[in-house]
Protein backbone atom coordinates (compact mmCIF):
# COMPACT_ATOMS: atom_id res chain seq x y z
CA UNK A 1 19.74 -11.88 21.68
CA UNK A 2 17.41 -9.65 19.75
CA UNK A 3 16.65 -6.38 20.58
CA UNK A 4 13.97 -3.97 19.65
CA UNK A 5 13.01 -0.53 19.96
CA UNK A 6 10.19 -0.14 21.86
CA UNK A 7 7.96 3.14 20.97
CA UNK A 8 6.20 3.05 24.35
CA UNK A 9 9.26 3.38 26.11
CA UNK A 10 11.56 4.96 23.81
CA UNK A 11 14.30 3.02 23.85
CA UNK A 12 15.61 -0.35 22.77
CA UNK A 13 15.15 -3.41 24.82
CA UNK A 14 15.70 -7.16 24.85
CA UNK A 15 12.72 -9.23 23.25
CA UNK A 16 11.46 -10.78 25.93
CA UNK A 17 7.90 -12.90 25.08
CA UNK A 18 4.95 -13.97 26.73
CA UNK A 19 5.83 -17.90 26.51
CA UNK A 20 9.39 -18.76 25.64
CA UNK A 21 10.14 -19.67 22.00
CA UNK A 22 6.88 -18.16 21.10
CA UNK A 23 6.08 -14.13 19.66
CA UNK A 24 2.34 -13.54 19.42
CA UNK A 25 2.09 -10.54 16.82
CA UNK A 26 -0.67 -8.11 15.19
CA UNK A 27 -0.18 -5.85 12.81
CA UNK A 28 -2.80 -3.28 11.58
CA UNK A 29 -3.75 -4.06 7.89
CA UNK A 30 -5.00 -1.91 5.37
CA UNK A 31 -9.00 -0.05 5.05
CA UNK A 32 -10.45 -2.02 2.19
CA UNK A 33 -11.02 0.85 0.16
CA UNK A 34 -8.59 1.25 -2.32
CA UNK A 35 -5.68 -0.47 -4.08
CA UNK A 36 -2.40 -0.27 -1.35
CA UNK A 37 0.22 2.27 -2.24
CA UNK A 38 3.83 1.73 -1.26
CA UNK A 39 3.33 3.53 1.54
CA UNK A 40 1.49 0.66 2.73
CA UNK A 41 3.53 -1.40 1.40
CA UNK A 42 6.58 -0.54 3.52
CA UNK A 43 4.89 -1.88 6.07
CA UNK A 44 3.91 -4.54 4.84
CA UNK A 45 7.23 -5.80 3.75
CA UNK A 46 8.91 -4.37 6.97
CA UNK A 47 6.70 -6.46 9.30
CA UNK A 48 7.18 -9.67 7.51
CA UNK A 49 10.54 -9.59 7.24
CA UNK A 50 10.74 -8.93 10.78
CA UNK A 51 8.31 -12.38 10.89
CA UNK A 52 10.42 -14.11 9.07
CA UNK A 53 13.75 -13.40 10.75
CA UNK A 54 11.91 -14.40 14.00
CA UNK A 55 11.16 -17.56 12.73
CA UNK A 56 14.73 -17.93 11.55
CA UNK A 57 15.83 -17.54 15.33
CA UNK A 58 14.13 -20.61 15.86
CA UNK A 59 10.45 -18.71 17.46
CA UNK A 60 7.32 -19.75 16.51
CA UNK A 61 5.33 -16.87 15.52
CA UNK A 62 1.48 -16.19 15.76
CA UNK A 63 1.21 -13.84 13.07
CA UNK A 64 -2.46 -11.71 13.20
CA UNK A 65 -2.89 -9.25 10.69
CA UNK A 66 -6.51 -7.75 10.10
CA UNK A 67 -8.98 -5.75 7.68
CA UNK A 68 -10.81 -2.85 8.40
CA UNK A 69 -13.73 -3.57 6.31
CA UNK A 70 -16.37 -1.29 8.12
CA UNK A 71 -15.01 2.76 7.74
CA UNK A 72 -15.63 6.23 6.61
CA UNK A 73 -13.14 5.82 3.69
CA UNK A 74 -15.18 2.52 3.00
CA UNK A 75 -18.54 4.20 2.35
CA UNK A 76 -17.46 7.61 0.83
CA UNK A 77 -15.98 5.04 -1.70
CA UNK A 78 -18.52 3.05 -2.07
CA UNK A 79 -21.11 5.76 -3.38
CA UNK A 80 -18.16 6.95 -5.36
CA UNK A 81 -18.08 3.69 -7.68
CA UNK A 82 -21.85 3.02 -7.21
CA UNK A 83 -21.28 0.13 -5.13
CA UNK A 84 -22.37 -1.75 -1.94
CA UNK A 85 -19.96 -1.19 0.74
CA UNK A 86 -19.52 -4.80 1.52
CA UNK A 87 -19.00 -5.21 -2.06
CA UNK A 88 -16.16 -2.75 -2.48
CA UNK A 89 -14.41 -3.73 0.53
CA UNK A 90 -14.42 -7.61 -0.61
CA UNK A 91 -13.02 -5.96 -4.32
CA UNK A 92 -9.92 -4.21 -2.43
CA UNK A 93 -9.46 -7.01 -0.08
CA UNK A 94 -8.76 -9.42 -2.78
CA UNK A 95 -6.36 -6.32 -4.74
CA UNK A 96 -5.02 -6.04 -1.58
CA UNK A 97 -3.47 -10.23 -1.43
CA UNK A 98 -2.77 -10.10 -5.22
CA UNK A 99 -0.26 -6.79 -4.62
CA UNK A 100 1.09 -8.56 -1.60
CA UNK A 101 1.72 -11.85 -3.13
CA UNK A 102 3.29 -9.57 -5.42
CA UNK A 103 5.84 -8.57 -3.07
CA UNK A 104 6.42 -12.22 -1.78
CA UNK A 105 4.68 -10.62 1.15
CA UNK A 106 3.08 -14.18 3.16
CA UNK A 107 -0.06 -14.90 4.10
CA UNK A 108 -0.65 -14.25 8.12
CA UNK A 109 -1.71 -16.93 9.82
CA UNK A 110 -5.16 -15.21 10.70
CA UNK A 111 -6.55 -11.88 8.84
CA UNK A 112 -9.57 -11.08 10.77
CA UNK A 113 -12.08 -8.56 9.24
CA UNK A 114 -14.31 -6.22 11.25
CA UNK A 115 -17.57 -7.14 9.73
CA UNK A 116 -17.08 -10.94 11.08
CA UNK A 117 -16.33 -9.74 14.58
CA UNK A 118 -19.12 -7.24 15.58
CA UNK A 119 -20.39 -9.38 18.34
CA UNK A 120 -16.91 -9.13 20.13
CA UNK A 121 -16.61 -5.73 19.35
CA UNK A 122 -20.08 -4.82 21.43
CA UNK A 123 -18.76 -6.99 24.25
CA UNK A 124 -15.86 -5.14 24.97
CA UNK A 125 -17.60 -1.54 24.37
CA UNK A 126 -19.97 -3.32 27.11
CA UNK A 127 -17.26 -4.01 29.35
CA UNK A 128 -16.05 -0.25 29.01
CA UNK A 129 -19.55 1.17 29.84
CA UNK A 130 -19.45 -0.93 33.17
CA UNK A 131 -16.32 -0.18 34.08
CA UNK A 132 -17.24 3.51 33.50
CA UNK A 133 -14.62 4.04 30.98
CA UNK A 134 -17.54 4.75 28.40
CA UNK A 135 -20.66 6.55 27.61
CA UNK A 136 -23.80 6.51 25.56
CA UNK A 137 -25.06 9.75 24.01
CA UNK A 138 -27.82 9.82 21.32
CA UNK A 139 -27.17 6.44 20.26
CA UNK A 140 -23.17 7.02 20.09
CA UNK A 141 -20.74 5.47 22.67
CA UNK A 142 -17.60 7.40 23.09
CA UNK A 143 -14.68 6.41 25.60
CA UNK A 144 -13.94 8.91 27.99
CA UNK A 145 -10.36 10.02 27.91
CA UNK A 146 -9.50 11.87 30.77
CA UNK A 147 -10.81 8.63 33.04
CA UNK A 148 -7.97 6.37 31.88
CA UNK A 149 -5.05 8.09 33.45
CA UNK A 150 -2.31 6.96 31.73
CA UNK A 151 -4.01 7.91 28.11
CA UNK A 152 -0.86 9.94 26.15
CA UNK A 153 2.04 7.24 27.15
CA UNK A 154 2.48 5.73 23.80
CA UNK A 155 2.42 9.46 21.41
CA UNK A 156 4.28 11.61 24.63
CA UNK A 157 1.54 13.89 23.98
CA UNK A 158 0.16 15.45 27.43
CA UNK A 159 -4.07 15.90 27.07
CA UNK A 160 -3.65 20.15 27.33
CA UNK A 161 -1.31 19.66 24.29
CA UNK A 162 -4.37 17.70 22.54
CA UNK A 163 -6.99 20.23 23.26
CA UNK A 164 -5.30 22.39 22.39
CA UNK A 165 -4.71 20.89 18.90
CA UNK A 166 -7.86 18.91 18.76
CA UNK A 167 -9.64 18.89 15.56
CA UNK A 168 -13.05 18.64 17.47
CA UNK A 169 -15.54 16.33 15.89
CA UNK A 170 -18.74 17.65 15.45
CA UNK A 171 -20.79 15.12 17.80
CA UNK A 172 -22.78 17.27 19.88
CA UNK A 173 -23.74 14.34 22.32
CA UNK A 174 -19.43 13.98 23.01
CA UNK A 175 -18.77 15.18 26.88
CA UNK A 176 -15.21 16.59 26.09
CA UNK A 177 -13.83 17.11 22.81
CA UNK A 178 -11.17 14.23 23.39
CA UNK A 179 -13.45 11.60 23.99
CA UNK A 180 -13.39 8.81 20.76
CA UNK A 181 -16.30 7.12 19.65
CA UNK A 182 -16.48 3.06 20.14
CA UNK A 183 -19.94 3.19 18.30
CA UNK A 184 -21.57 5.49 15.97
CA UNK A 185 -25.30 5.53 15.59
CA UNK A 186 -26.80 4.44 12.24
CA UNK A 187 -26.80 7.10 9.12
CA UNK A 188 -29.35 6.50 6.02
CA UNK A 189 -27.47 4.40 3.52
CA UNK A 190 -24.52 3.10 5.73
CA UNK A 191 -23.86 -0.44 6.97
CA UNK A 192 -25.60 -1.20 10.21
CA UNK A 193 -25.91 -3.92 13.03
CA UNK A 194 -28.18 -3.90 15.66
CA UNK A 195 -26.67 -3.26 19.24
CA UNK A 196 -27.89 -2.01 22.88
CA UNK A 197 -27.68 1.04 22.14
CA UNK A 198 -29.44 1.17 18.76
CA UNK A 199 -28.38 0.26 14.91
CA UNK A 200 -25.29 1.33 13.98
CA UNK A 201 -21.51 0.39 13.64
CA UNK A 202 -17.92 0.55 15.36
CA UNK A 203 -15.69 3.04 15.49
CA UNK A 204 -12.13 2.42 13.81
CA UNK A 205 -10.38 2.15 17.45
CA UNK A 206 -12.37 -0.72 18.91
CA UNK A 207 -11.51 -2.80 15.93
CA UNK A 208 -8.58 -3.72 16.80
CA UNK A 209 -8.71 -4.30 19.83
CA UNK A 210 -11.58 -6.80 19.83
CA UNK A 211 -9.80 -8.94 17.32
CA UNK A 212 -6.43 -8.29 19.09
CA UNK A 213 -7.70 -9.21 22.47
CA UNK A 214 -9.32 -12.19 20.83
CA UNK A 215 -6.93 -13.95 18.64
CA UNK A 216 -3.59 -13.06 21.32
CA UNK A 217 -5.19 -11.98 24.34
CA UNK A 218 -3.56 -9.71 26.82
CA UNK A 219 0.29 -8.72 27.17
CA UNK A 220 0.78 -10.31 23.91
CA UNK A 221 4.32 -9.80 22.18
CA UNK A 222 4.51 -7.30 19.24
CA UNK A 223 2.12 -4.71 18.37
CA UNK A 224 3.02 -3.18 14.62
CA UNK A 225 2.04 -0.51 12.07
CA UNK A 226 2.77 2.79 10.32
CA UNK A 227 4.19 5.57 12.40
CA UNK A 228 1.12 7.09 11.50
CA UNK A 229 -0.91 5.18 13.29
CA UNK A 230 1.28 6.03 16.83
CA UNK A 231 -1.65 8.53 17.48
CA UNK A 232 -4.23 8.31 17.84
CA UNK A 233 -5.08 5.10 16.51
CA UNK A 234 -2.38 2.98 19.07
CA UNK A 235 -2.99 5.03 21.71
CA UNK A 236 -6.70 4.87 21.69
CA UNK A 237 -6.31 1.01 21.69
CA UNK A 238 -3.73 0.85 24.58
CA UNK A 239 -6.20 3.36 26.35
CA UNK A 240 -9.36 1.11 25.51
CA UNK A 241 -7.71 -2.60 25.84
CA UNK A 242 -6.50 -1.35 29.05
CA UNK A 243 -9.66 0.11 30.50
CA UNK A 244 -11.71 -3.37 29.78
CA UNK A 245 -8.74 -5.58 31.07
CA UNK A 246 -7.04 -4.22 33.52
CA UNK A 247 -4.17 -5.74 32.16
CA UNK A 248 -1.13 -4.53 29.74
CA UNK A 249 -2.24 -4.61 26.32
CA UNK A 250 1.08 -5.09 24.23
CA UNK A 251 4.92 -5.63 25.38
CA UNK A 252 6.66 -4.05 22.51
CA UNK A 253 5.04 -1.39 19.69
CA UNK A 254 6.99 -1.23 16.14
CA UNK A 255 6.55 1.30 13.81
CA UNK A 256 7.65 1.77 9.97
CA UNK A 257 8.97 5.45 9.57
CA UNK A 258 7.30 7.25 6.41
CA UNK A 259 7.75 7.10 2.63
CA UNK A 260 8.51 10.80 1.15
CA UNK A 261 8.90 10.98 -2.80
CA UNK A 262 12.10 13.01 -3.52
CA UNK A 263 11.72 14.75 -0.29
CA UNK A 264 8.03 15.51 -0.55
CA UNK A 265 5.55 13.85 1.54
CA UNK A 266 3.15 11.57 -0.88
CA UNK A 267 -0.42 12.97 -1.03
CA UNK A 268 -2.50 12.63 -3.69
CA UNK A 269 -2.91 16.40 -4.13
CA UNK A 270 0.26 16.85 -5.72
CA UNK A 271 -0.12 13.19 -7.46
CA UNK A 272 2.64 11.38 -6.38
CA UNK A 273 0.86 8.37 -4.21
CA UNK A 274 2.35 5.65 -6.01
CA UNK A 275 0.18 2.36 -5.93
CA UNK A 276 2.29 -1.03 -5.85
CA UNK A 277 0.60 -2.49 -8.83
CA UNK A 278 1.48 0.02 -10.73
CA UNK A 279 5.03 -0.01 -9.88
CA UNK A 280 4.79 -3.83 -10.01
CA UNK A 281 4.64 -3.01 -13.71
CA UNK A 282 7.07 -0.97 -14.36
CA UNK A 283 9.97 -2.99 -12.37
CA UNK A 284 10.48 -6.38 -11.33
CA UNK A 285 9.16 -7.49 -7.65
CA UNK A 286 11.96 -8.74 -6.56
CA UNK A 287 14.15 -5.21 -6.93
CA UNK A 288 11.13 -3.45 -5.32
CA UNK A 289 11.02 -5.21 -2.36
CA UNK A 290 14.83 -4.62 -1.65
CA UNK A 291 14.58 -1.52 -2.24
CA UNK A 292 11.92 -1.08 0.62
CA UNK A 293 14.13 -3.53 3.03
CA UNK A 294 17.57 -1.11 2.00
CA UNK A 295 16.66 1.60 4.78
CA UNK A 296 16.26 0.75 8.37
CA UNK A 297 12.48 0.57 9.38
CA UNK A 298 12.31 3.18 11.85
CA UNK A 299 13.96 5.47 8.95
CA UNK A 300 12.49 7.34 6.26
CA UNK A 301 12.54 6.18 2.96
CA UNK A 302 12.80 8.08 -0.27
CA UNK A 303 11.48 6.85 -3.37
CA UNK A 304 12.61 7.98 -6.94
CA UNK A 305 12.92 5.69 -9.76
CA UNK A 306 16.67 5.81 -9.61
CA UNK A 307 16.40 4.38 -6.50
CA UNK A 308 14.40 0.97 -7.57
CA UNK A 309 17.27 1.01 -10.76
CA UNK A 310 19.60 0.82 -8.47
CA UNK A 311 17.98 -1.90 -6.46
CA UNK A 312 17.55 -4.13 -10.00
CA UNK A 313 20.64 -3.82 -11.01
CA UNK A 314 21.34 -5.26 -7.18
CA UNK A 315 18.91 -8.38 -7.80
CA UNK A 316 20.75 -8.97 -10.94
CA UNK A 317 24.20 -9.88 -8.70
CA UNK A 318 22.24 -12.11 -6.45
CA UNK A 319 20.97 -13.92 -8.93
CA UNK A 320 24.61 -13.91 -10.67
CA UNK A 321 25.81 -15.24 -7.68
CA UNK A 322 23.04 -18.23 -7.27
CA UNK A 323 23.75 -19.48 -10.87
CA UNK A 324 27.84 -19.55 -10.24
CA UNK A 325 26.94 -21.52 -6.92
CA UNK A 326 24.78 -23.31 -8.85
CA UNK A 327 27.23 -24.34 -11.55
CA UNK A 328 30.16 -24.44 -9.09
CA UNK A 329 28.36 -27.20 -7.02
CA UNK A 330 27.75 -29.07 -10.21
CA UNK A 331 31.40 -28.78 -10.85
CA UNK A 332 32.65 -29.65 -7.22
CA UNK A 333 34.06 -32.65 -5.70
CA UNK A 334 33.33 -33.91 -2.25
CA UNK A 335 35.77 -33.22 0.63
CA UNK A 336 38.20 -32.28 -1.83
CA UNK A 337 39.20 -28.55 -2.44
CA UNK A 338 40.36 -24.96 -1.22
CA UNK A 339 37.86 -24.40 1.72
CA UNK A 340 40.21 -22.78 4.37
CA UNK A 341 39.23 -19.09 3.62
CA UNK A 342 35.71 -19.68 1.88
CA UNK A 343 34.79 -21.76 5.29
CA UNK A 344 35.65 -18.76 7.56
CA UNK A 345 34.22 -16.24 5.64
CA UNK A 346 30.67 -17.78 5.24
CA UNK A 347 31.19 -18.27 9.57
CA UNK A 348 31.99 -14.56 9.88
CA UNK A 349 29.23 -13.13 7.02
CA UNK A 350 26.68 -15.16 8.90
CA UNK A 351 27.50 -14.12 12.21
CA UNK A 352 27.61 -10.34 11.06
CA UNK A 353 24.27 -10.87 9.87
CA UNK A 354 22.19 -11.91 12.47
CA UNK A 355 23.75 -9.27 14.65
CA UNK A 356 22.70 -6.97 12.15
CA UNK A 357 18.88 -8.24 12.72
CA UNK A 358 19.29 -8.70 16.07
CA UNK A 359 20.27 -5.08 16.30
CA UNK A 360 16.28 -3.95 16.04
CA UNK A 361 15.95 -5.63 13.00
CA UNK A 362 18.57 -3.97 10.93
CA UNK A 363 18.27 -4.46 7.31
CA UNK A 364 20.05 -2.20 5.72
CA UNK A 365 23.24 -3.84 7.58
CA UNK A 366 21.58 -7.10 6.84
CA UNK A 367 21.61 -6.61 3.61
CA UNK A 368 24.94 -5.32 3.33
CA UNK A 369 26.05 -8.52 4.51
CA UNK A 370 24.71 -10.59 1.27
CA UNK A 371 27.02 -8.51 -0.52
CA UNK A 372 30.03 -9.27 1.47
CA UNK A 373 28.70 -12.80 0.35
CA UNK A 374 28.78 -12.13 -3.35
CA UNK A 375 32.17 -11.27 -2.75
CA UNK A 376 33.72 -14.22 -1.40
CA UNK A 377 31.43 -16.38 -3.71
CA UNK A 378 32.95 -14.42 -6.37
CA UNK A 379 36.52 -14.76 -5.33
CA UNK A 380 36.40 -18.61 -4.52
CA UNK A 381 34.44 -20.14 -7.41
CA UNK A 382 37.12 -18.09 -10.33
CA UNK A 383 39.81 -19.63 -8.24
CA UNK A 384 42.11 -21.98 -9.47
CA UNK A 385 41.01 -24.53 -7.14
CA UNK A 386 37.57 -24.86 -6.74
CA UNK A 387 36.61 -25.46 -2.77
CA UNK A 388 34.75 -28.42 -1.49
CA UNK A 389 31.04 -29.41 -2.71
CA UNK A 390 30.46 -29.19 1.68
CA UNK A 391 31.93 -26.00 1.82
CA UNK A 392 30.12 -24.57 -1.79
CA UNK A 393 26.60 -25.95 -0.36
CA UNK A 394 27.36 -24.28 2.99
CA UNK A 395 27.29 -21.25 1.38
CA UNK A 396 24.09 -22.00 -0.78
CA UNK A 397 22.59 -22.55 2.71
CA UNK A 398 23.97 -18.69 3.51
CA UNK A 399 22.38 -17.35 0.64
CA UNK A 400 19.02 -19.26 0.42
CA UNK A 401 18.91 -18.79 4.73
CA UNK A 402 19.30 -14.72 3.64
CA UNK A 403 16.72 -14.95 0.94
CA UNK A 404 14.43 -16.51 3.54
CA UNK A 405 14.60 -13.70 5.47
CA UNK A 406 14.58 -10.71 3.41
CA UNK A 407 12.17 -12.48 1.28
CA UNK A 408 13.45 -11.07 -2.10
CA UNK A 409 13.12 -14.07 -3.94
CA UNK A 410 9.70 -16.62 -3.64
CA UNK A 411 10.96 -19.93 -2.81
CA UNK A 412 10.53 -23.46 -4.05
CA UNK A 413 11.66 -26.58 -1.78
CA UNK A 414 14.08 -24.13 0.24
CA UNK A 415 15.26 -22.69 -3.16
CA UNK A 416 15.00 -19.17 -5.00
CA UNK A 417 13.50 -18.95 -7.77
CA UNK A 418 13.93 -16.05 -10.10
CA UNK A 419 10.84 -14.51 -12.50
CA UNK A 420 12.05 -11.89 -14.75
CA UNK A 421 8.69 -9.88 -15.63
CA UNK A 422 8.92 -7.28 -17.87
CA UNK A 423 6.86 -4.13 -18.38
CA UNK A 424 5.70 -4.10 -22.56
CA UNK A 425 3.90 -0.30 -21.54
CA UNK A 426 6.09 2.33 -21.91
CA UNK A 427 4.26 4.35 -19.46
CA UNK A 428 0.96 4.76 -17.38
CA UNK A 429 -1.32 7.20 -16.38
CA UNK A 430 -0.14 8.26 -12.96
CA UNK A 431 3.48 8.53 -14.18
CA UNK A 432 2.66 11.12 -16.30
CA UNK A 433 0.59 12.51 -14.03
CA UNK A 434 2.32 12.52 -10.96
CA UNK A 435 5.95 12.63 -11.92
CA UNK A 436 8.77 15.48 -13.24
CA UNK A 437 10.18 15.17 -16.78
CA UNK A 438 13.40 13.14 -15.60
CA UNK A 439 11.54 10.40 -13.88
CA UNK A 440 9.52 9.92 -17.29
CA UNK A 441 12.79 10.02 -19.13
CA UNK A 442 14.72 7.90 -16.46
CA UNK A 443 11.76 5.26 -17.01
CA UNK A 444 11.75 5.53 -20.36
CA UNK A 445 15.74 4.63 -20.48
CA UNK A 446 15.47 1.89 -18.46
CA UNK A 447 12.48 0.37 -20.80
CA UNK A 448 14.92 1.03 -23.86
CA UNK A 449 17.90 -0.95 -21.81
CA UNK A 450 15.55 -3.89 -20.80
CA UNK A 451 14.30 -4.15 -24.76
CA UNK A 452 17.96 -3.98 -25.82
CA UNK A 453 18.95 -7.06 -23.33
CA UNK A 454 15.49 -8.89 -24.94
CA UNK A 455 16.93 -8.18 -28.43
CA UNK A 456 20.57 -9.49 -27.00
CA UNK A 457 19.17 -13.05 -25.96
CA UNK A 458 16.93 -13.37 -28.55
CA UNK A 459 20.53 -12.78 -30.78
CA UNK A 460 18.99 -9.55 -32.80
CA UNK A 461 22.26 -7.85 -33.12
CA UNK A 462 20.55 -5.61 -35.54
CA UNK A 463 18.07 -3.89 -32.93
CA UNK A 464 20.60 -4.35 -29.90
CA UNK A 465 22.87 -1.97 -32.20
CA UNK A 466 19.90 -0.10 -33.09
CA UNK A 467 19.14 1.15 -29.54
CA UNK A 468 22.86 1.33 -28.28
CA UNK A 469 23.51 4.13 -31.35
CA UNK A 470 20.29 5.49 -31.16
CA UNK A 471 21.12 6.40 -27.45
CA UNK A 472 24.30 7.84 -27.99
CA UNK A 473 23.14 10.13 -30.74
CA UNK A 474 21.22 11.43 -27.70
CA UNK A 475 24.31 11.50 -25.39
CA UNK A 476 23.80 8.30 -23.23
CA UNK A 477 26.51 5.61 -23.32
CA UNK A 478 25.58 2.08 -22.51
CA UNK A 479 28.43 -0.20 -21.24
CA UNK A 480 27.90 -4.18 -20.55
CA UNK A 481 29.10 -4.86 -17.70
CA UNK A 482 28.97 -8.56 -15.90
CA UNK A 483 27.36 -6.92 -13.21
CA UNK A 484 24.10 -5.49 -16.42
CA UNK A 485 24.24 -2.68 -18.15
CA UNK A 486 25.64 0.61 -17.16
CA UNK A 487 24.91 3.90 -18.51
CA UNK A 488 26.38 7.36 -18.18
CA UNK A 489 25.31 10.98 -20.21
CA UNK A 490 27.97 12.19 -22.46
């Protein structure tokens, strides 16, 4: 039975869907108007894994993801790099699939964009106009707040707390500084479409909802995003959806908690917004995305580079322990071997695991749980009697089943398959930029370490030894391990 905490009502509760054995789910995408950071890339990852465990549980999922292509951010960018804003937003959509395929982040099944959906998005600021939810001023439509009674029940916030905190836009047409706009009137040089109530184009709100309402209709399953977006983007579509329907909008809202960077939060003032491609470079994919599946979602994360070391070195003992089932089931014999305690254990790790999910998706735990695996993988294969081939493939199926769902590994034919990539820069731009002289040095370490294990295949004792002194003349010990290389200051 999986459980989830709900954000509209504050509290966990069982997953209970629209059709049985079926989760309809949107998640806001990204503004096409830059490369993602990992910010947004938290969310990414968060929201697919929670897709793929789903599916694991035997659901099939309608997975709806979309692009705002038509914004503020779009345009200011635009005249920024001299280009069209169509243009610019088709550039960042197509950074935005290489970074995710990056993360082994899949493809949803539909990624609506704005631009392709104006037609529905006039429709349903129609609807709200006739159902006097909405207003036309000067050319703008702006939903009326204080009409749809229930407006606040998403964020807690009560409308006298909003006022009184409202950063009043400076529409002088609006009837109440609350109101949102559903359509803004056409400015020189922006992207237009003609509508009844003059050129112009939709507000971010009504996006959503238009594509929501159209791809999964009403009281669909799972509404995701940032924890960001709780207010007053997800209220103003619950308070808009609502208005036009009559109808609940969403069953269950998820949100990803925030990514600070050693304690701080990321803004690009103090340069340290981290883009993914970037880091993408400087580690391998695989150790990233664990290391944004190690927290709980509804936690904050922390990111330092330590932390991402600490999730390679991780990768490296899954993939240690894929190779000895590998060459233990090459090894094995059928229905002949020590299976007794191997057999339970894989029943019991499994079991633990899926409670762990269940429990509001619960990665951390989860993950926890592929350790315990390692273990007893460990244990039975350097045994003196080698269990069955059934019992060995049973726990490949553990392992590749886990993989599945935490996507760490890409997968081939059920299988995971492991691409070491390798940074040959020994720094970029923003690092220096944006981070303190021990991230630069704690990079700069791990690049030495990762040339020295090159140097160590490749059988070139004579730069292996090179780096290993060279580093302890600077007080840093290296020590191979079988779980990779260890350091520690002297």
């Amino acid at each position: 039975m999986i459980e989830l905490y709900n954000t509209l009502t504050k509290q966990k509760e069982r997953l209970v869907t629209r059709e049985p054995g079926r989760v309809a789910m949107y998640v806001c995408g990204p503004t096409t108007y830059n490369y993602i950071h990992l910010g947004n890339a938290r969310a990414l990852v968060v929201f697919d894994t929670i897709r793929r465990y789903l599916e694991y549980s035997g659901y099939k999922v309608e997975f709806v993801q979309n692009f705002t292509d038509v914004d503020d951010k779009i345009i200011d960018r635009a005249k920024e790099e001299g280009l069209d804003p169509h243009d610019l937003a088709r550039k960042y959509t197509g950074a935005y699939f290489e970074d995710a395929d990056g993360l082994n982040v899949r493809r949803a099944d539909l990624h609506p964009k704005v631009s392709e959906h104006i037609p529905e998005i006039i429709a349903l600021i129609e609807t709200l106009i006739a159902r006097e939810f909405a207003y036309v001023a000067g050319g703008d439509v702006y939903f009326s707040v204080r009409r749809f009674p229930q407006y606040g029940k998403l964020s807690g916030r009560r409308l006298e707390e909003m006022l009184a905190g409202a950063r009043v836009e400076p529409e002088a047409n609006k009837l109440d500084p609350l109101d949102f706009a559903l359509w803004k009137s056409a400015k020189p040089g922006e992207p237009t479409w003609p509508s009844p109530w003059g050129g112009g184009r939709p507000g971010w709100h009504i996006e959503c909802s238009a594509m929501a309402l159209k791809y999964l209709g009403t009281n669909f399953d799972i509404h995701c995003g940032g924890a960001d977006l709780i207010f007053p983007h997800h209220e103003n579509e619950i308070a808009q959806s609502e208005a036009a329907t009559g109808e609940p909008f969403a069953r269950y809202w998820l949100h990803n908690g925030f990514i600070t960077v050693r304690q701080e939060k990321m803004s690009k003032s103090i340069g340290n917004v981290f883009l993914v491609r970037d880091i993408l470079r400087l580690y391998p994919a695989p150790a990233v995305r664990m290391f944004l599946v190690g927290t709980h979602y509804r936690s904050p994360l922390d990111y330092a580079p330590e932390y991402i070391e600490a999730s390679v070195r991780s990768v490296e003992r899954l993939e240690t322990c894929f190779q000895l089932l590998t060459e233990a089931l090459g090894r094995a014999l059928p229905g002949r071997g020590e299976d007794g305690l191997l057999d339970e254990r894989l029943s019991v790790i499994e079991s633990e695991f899926k409670a762990a999910m269940d429990d509001d998706f619960n990665t951390a735990r989860a993950l926890a749980c592929c350790f315990d695996l390692i273990r007893e993988v460990n244990i039975s294969v350097h045994a003196a009697v080698l269990p069955s081939k059934e019992t060995l493939e049973k726990a490949m199926g553990v392992f590749c089943g886990f993989n599945r769902v935490l996507g760490i590994f890409p997968e081939r034919d059920g299988r995971p398959v492991f691409k070491r990539r390798v940074s040959t820069q020994t720094t970029l731009a923003w690092d220096i930029e944006g981070a303190k002289d021990d991230d630069l040095a704690m990079r700069l370490l791990q690049l030495l370490i990762t040339v020295r294990q090159e140097a160590r295949q490749k059988k070139d004792w004579t730069t292996a030894d090179r780096i290993r002194e060279g580093l302890r003349e600077l007080g840093v010990v290296l020590e191979d391990t079988p779980e990779g290389v260890r350091w520690k200051r002297v």
